[in-house]
N, C-alpha and C. Protein backbone atom coordinates (compact mmCIF):
# COMPACT_ATOMS: atom_id res chain seq x y z
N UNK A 1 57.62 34.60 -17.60
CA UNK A 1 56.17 34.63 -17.69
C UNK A 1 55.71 36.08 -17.79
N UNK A 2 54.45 36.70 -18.70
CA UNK A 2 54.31 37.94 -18.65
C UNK A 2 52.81 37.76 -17.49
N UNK A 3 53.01 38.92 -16.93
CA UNK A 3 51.87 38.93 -16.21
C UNK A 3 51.54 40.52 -16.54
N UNK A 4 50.49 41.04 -15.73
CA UNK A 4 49.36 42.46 -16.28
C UNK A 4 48.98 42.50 -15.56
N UNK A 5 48.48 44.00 -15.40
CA UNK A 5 47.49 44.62 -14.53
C UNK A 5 46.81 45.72 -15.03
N UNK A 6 45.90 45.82 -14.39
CA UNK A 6 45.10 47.34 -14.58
C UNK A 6 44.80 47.80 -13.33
N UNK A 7 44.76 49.36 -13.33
CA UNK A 7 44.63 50.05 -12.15
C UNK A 7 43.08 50.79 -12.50
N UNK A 8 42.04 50.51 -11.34
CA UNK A 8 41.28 51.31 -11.55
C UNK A 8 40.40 52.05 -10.36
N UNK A 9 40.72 53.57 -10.92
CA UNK A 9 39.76 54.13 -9.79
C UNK A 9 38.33 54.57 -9.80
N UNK A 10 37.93 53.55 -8.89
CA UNK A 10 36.15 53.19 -9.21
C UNK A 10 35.76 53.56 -7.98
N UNK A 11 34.79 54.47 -8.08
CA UNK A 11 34.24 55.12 -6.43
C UNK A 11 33.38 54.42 -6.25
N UNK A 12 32.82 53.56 -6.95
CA UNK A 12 31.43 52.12 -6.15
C UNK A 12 32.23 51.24 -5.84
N UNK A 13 33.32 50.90 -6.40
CA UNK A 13 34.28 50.00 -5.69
C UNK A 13 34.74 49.76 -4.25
N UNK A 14 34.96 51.49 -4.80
CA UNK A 14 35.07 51.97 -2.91
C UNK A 14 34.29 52.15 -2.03
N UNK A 15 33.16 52.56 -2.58
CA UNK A 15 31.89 52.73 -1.30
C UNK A 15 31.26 51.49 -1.20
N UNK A 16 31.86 50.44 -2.09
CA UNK A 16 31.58 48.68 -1.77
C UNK A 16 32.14 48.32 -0.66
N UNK A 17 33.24 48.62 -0.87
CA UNK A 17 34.89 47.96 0.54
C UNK A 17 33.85 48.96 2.24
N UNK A 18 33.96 50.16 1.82
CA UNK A 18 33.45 50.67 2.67
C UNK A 18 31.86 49.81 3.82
N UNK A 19 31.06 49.84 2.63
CA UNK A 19 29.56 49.17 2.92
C UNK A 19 29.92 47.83 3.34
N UNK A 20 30.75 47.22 3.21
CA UNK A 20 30.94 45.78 2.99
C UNK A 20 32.01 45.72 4.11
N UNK A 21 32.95 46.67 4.85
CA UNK A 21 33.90 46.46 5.51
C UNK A 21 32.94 46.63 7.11
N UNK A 22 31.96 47.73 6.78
CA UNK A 22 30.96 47.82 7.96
C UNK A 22 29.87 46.52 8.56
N UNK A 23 29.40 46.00 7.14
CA UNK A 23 28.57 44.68 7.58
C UNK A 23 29.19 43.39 7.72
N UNK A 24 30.40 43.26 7.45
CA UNK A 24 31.02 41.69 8.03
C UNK A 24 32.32 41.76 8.62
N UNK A 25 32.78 40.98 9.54
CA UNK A 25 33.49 40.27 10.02
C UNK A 25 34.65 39.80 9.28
N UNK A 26 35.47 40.28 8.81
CA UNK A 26 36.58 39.16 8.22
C UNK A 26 37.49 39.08 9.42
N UNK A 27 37.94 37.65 8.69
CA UNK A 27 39.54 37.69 9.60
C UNK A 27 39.44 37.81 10.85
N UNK A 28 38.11 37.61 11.41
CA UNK A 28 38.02 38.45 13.15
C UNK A 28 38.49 39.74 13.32
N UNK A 29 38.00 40.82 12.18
CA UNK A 29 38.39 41.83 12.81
C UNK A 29 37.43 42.35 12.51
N UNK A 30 36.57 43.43 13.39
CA UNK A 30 35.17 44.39 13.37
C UNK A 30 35.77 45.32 12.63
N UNK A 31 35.42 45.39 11.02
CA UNK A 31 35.92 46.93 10.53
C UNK A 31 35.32 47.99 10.78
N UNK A 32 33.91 47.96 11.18
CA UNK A 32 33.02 48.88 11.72
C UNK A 32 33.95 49.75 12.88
N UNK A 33 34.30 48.91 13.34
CA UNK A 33 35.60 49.88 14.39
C UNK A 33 36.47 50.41 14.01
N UNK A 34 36.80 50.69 12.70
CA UNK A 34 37.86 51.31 12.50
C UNK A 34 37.45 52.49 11.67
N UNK A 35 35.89 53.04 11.94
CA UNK A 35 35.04 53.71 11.12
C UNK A 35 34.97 55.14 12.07
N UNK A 36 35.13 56.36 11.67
CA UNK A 36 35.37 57.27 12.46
C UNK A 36 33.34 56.48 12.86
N UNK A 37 32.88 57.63 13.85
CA UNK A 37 31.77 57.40 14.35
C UNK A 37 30.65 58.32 13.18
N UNK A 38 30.90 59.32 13.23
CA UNK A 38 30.43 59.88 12.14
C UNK A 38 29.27 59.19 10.61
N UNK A 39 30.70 58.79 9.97
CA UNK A 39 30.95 58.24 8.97
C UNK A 39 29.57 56.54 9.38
N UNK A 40 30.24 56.02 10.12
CA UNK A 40 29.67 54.82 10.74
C UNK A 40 28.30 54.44 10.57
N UNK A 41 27.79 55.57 11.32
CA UNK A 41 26.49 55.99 11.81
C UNK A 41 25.86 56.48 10.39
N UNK A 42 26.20 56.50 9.32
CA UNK A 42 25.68 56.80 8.12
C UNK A 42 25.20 55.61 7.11
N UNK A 43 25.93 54.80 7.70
CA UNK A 43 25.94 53.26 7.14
C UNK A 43 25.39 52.38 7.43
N UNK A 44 25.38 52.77 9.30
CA UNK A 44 24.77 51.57 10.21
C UNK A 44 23.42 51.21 9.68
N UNK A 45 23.06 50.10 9.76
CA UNK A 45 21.55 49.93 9.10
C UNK A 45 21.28 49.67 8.04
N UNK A 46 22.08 49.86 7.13
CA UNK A 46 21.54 50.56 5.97
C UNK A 46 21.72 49.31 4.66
N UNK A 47 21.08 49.49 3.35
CA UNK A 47 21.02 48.57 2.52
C UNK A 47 22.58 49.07 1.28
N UNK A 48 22.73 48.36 1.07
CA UNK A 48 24.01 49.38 -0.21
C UNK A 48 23.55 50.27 -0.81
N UNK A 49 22.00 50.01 -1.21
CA UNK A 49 22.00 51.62 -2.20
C UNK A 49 21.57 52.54 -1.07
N UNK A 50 21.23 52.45 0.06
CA UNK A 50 20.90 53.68 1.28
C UNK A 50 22.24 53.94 1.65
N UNK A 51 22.92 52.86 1.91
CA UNK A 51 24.52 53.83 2.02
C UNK A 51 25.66 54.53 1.04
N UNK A 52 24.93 53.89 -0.04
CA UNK A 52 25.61 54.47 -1.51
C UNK A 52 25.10 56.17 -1.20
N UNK A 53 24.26 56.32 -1.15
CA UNK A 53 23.89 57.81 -0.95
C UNK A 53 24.45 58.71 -0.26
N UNK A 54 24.94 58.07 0.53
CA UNK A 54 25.94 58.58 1.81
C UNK A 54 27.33 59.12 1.00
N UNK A 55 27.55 57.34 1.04
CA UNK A 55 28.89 57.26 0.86
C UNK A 55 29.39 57.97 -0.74
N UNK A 56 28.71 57.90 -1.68
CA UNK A 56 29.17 58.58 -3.21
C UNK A 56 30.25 59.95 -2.82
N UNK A 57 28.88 60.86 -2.57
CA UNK A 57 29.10 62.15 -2.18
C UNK A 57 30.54 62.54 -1.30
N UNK A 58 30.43 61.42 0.02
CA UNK A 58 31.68 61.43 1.12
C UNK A 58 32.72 61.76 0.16
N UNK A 59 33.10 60.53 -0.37
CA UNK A 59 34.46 60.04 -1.24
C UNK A 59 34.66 60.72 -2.33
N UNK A 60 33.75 61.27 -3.09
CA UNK A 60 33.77 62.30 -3.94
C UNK A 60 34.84 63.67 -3.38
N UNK A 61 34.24 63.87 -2.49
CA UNK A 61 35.32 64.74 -1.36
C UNK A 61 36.67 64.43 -1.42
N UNK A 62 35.93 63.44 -0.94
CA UNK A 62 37.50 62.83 -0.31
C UNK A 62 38.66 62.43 -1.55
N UNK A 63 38.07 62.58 -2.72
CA UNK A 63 38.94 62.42 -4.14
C UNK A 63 39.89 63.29 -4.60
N UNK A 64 39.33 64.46 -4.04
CA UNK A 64 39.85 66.11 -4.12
C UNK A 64 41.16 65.93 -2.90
N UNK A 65 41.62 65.26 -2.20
CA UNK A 65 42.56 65.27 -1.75
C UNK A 65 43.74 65.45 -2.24
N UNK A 66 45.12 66.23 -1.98
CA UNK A 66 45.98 66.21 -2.97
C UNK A 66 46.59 64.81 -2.41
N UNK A 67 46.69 64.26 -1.11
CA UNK A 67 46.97 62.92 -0.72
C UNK A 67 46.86 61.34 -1.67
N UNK A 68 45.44 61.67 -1.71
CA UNK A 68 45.02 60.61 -2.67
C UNK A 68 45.68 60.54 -4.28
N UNK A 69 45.94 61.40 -4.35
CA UNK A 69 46.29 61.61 -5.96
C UNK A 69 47.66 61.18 -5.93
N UNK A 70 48.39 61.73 -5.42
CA UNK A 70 49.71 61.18 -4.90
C UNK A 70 49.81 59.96 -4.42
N UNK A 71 49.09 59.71 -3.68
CA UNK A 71 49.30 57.87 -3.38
C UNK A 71 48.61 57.20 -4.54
N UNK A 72 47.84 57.53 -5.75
CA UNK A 72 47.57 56.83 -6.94
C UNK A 72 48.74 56.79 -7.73
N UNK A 73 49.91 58.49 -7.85
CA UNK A 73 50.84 58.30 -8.39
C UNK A 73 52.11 57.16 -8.20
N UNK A 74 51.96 57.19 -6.92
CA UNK A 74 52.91 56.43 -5.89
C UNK A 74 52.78 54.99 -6.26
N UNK A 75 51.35 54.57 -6.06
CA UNK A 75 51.14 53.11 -6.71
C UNK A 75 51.34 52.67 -7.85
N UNK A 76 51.04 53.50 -9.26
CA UNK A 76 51.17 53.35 -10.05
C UNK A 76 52.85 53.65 -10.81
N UNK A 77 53.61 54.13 -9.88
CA UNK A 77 55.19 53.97 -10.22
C UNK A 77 55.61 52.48 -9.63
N UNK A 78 55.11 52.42 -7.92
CA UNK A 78 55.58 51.20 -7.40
C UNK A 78 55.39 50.02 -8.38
N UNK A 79 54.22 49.79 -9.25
CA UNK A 79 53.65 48.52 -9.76
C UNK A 79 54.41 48.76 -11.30
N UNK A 80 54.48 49.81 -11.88
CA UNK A 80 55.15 49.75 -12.97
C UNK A 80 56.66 49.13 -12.70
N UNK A 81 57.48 49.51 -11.57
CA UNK A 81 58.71 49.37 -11.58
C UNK A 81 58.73 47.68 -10.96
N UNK A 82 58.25 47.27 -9.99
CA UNK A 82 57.82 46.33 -9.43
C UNK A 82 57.50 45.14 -9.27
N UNK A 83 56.37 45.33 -10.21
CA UNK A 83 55.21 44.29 -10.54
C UNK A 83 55.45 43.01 -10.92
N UNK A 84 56.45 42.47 -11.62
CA UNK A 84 56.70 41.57 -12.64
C UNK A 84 57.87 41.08 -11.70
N UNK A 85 58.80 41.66 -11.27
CA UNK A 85 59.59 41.02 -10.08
C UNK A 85 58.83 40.38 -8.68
N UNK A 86 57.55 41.18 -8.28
CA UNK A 86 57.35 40.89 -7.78
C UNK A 86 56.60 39.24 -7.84
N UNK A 87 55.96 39.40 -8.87
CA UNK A 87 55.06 38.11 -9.12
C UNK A 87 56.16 36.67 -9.39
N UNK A 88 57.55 37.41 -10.16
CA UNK A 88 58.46 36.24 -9.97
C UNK A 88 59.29 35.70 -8.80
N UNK A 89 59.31 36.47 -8.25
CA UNK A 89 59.52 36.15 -6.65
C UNK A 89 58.84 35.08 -5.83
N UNK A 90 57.51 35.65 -6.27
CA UNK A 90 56.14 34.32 -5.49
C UNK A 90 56.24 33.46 -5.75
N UNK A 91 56.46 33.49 -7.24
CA UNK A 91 56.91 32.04 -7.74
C UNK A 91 57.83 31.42 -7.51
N UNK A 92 58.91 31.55 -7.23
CA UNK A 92 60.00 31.11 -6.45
C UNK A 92 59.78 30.65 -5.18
N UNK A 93 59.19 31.51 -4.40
CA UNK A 93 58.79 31.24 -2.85
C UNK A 93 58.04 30.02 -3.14
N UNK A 94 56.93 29.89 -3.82
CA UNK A 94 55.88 29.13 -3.42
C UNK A 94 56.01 27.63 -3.74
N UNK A 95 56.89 27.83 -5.07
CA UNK A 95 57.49 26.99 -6.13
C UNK A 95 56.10 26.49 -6.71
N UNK A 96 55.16 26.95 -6.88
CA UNK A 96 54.36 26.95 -7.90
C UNK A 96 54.14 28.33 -8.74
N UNK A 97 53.09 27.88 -9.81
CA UNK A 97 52.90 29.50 -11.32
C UNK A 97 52.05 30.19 -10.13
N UNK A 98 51.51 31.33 -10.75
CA UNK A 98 50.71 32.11 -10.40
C UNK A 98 49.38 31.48 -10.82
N UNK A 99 48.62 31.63 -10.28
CA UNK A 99 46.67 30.79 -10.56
C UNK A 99 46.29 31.55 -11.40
N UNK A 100 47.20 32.72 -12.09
CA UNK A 100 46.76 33.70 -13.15
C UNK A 100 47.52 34.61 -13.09
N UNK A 101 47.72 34.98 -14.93
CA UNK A 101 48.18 36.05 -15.18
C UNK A 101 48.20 37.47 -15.21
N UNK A 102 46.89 37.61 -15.19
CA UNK A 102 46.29 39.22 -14.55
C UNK A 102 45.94 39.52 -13.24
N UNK A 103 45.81 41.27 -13.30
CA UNK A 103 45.00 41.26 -12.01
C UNK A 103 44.84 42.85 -12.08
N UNK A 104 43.97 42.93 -11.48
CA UNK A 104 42.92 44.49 -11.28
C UNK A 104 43.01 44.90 -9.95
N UNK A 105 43.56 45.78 -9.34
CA UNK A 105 43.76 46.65 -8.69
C UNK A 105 42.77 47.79 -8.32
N UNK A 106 41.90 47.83 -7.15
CA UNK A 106 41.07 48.85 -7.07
C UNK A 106 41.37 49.51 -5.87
N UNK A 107 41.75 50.89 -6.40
CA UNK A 107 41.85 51.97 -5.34
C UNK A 107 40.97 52.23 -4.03
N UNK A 108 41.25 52.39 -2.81
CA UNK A 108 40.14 52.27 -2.00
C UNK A 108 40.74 53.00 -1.08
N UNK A 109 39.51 53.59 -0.24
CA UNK A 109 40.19 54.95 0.56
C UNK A 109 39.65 54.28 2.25
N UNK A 110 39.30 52.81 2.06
CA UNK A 110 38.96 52.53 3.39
C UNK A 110 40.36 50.97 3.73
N UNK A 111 40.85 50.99 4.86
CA UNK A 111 41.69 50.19 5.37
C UNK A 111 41.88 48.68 5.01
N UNK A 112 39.96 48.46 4.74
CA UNK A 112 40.44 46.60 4.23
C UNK A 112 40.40 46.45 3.07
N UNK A 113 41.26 45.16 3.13
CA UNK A 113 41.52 44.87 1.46
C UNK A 113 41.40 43.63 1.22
N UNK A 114 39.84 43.84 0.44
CA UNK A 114 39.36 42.67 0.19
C UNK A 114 39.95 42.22 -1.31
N UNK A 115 40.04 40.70 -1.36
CA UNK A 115 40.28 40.31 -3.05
C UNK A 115 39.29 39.75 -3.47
N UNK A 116 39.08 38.94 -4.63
CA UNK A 116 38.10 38.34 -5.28
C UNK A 116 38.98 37.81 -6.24
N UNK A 117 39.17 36.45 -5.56
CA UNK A 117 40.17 35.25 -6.26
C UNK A 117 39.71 34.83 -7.69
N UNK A 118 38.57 34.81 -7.86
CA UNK A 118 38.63 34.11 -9.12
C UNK A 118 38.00 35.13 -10.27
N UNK A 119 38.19 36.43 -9.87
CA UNK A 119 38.08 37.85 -10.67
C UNK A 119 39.86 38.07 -10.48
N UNK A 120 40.67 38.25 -9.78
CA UNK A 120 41.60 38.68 -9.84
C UNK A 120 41.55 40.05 -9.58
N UNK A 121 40.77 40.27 -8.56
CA UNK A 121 40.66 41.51 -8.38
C UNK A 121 41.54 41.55 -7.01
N UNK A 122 42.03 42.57 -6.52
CA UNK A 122 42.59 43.54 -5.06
C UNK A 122 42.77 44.71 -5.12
N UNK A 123 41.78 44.87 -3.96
CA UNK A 123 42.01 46.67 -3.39
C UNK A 123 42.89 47.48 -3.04
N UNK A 124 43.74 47.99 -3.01
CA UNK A 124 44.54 48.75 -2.78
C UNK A 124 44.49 50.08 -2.16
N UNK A 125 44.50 50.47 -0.82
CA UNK A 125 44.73 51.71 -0.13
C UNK A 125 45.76 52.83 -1.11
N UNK A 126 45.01 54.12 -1.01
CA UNK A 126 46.08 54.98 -1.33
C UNK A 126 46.90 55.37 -0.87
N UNK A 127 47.00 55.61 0.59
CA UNK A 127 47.95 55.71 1.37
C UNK A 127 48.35 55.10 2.05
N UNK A 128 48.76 53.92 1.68
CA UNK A 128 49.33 52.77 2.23
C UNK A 128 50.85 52.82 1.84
N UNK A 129 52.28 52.99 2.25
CA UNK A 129 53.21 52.86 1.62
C UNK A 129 54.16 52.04 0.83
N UNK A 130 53.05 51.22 1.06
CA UNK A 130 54.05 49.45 0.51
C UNK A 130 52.81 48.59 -0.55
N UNK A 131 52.66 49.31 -1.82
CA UNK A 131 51.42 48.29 -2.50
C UNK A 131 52.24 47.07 -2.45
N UNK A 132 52.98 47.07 -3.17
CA UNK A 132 53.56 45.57 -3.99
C UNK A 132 53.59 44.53 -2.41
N UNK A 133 53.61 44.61 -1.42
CA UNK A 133 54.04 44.16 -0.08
C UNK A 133 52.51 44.20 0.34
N UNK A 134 51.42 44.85 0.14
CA UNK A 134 50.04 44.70 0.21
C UNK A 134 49.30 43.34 -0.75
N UNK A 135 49.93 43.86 -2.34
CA UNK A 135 49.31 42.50 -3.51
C UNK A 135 50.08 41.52 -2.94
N UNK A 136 51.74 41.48 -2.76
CA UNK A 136 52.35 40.12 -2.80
C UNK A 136 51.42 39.27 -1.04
N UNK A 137 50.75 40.05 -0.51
CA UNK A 137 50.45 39.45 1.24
C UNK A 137 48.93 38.96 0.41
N UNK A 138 48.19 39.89 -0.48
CA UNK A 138 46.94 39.38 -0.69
C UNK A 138 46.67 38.43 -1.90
N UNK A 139 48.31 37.92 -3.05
CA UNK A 139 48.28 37.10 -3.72
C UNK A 139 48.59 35.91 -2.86
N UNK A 140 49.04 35.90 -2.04
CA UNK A 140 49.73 34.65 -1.44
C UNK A 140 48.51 34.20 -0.67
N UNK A 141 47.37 34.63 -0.57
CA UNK A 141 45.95 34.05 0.22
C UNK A 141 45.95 33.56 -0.82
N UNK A 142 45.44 34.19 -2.27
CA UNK A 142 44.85 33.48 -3.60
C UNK A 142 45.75 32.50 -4.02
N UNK A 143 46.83 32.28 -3.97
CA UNK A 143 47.77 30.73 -3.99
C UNK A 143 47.27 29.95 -3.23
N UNK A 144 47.17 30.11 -1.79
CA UNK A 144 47.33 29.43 -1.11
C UNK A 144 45.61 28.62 -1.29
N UNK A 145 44.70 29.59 -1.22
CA UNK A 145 43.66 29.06 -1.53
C UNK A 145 43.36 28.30 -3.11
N UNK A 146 43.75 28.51 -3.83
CA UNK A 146 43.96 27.88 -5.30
C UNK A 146 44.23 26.87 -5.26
N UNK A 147 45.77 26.42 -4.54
CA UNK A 147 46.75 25.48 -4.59
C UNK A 147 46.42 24.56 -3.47
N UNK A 148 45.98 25.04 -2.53
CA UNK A 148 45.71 24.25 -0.81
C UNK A 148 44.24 23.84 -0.44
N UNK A 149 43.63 25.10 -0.40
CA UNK A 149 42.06 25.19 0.14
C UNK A 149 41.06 24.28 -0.89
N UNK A 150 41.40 24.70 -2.23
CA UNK A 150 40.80 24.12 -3.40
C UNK A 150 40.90 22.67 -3.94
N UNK A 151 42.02 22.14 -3.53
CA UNK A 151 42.59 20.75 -3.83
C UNK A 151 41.94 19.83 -2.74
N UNK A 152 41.01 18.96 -3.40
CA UNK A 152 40.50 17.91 -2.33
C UNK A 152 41.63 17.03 -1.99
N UNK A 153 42.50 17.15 -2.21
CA UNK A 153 43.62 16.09 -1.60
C UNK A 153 44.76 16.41 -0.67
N UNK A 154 44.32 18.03 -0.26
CA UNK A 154 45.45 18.55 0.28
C UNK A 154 44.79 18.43 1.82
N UNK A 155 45.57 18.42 2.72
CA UNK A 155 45.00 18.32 4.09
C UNK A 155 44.48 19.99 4.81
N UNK A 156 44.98 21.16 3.90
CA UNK A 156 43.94 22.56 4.35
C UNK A 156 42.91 22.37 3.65
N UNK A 157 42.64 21.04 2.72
CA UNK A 157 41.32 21.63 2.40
C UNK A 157 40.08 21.02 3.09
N UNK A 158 41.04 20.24 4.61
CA UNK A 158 39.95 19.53 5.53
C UNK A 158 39.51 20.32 6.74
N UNK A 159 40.59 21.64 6.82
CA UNK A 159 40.07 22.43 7.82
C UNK A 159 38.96 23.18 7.89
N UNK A 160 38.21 23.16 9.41
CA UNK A 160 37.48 24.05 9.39
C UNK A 160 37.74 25.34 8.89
N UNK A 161 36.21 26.15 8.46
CA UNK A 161 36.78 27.81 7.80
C UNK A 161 37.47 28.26 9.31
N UNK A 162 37.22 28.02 10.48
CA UNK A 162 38.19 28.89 10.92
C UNK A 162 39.38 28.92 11.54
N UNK A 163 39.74 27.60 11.08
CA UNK A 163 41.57 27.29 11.32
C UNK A 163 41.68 27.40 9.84
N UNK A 164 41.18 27.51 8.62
CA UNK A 164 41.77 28.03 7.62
C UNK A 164 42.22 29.50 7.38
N UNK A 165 40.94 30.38 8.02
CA UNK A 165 41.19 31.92 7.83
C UNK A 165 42.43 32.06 8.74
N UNK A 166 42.96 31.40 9.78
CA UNK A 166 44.21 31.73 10.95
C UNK A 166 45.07 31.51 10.25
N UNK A 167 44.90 30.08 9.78
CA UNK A 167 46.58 29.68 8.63
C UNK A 167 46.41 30.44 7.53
N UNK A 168 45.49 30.64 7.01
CA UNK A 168 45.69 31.85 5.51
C UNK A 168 45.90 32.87 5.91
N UNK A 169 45.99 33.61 6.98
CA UNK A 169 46.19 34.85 7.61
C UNK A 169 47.73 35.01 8.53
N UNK A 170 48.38 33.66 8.47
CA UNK A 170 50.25 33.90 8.42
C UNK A 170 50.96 34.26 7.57
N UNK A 171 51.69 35.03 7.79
CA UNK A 171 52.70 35.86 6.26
C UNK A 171 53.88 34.49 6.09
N UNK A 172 53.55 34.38 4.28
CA UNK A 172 54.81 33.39 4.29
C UNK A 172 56.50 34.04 3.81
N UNK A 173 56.05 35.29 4.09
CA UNK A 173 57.37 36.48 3.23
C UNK A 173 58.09 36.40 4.70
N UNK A 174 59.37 36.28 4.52
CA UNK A 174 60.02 36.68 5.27
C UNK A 174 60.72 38.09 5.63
N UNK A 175 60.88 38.80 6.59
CA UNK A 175 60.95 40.57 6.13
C UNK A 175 62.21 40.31 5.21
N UNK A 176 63.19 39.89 5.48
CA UNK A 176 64.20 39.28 4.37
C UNK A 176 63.71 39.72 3.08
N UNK A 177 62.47 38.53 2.97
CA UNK A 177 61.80 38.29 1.16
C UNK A 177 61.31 39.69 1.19
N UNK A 178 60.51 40.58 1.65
CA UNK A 178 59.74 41.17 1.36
C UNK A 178 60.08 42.42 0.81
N UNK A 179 61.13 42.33 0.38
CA UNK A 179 61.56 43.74 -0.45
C UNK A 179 61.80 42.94 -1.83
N UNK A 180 61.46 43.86 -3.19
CA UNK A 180 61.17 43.40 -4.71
C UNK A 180 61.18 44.62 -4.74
C-alpha cells in the first residue's frame, strides 16, 4: 500500500495547540500546567486572536532555536526512513487498512498532540525523540476510533466518552512492537 505525508511548519498551528492546550482538558490532563507561568498568564483569559498576539511573536523566537531546526531535521529523516514501515506494521497489528492514506504532520513546540481524524492531521513535537512512536501511538486512536468508536455495532461505540477516552488512551504497541 503507498501511503504520504507532508510536513508542515505552521506557527498558527502552533500557537493553536498552544491556545487550545491552555483552554481544555484532554485525556484528564490540565495542559495549562505544563505552561511555564509566564507564558500562561499571557493566554489566561484570552480569545485566540488576543492570544495570537502573544503567542506569534513568542514562537517566532522560539523558531530561531538551533534545537528546533534540528529536531525538524531529525523528524524529517525519522519519517523518510520510517514511515511506510511504520504504517505497515499497524496494519499487521490491528489486522485492519489504515482509515487513510495520507497524513499531515504539524510541527509544534508545545507538549500536546492533538490529531484531527478526519483531516489526517498530527502534531508533532520537535524535540521529542521518537516521532514515528508519537504518529504510530496517535494513529492507533484514529483506528481505533474509525474502526471501534464509529461502528454502531461495535460494543466501544456504547461507551460513555469517558471510559472511551481511558480505553483509547491504552498503548496497543508492545515495547517489543514499538521499534520500525
Amino acid at each position: 500500500m503507498k501511503y504520504s505525508y507532508k510536513i508542515h511548519q505552521d506557527i498558527n498551528q502552533d500557537a493553536w495547540n498552544w491556545w487550545d492546550a491552555y483552554n481544555s482538558i484532554n485525556f484528564g490532563v490540565d495542559w495549562s500546567s505544563r505552561m511555564e507561568p509566564q507564558i500562561a498568564n499571557k493566554i489566561k483569559g484570552k480569545n485566540k486572536r488576543e492570544a495570537y498576539q502573544f503567542l506569534i511573536p513568542f514562537l517566532r523566537e522560539k523558531y530561531q532555536e538551533s534545537k528546533l531546526q534540528e529536531g525538524k531535521l531529525f523528524i524529517k529523516k525519522e519519517l523518510n526512513q520510517k514511515f511506510s514501515q511504520a504504517c505497515d506494521k499497524l496494519v499487521k497489528i490491528m489486522g485492519k487498512p489504515l482509515y487513510r492514506n495520507d497524513f499531515h504532520f504539524y510541527l509544534t513546540t508545545f507538549p500536546s498532540i492533538p490529531i484531527n481524524k478526519e483531516k489526517g492531521y498530527i502534531w508533532l513535537n520537535y524535540t521529542w525523540d521518537n516521532p514515528i512512536g508519537t504518529f504510530l501511538h496517535e494513529l492507533c486512536h484514529m483506528q481505533f476510533i474509525h474502526y471501534w468508536r464509529e461502528n454502531p455495532k461495535s460494543e466501544v461505540a456504547k461507551l460513555s466518552n469517558e471510559k472511551f477516552e481511558i480505553l483509547k488512551e491504552t498503548d496497543l504497541l508492545t515495547k517489543k512492537e514499538r521499534f520500525v
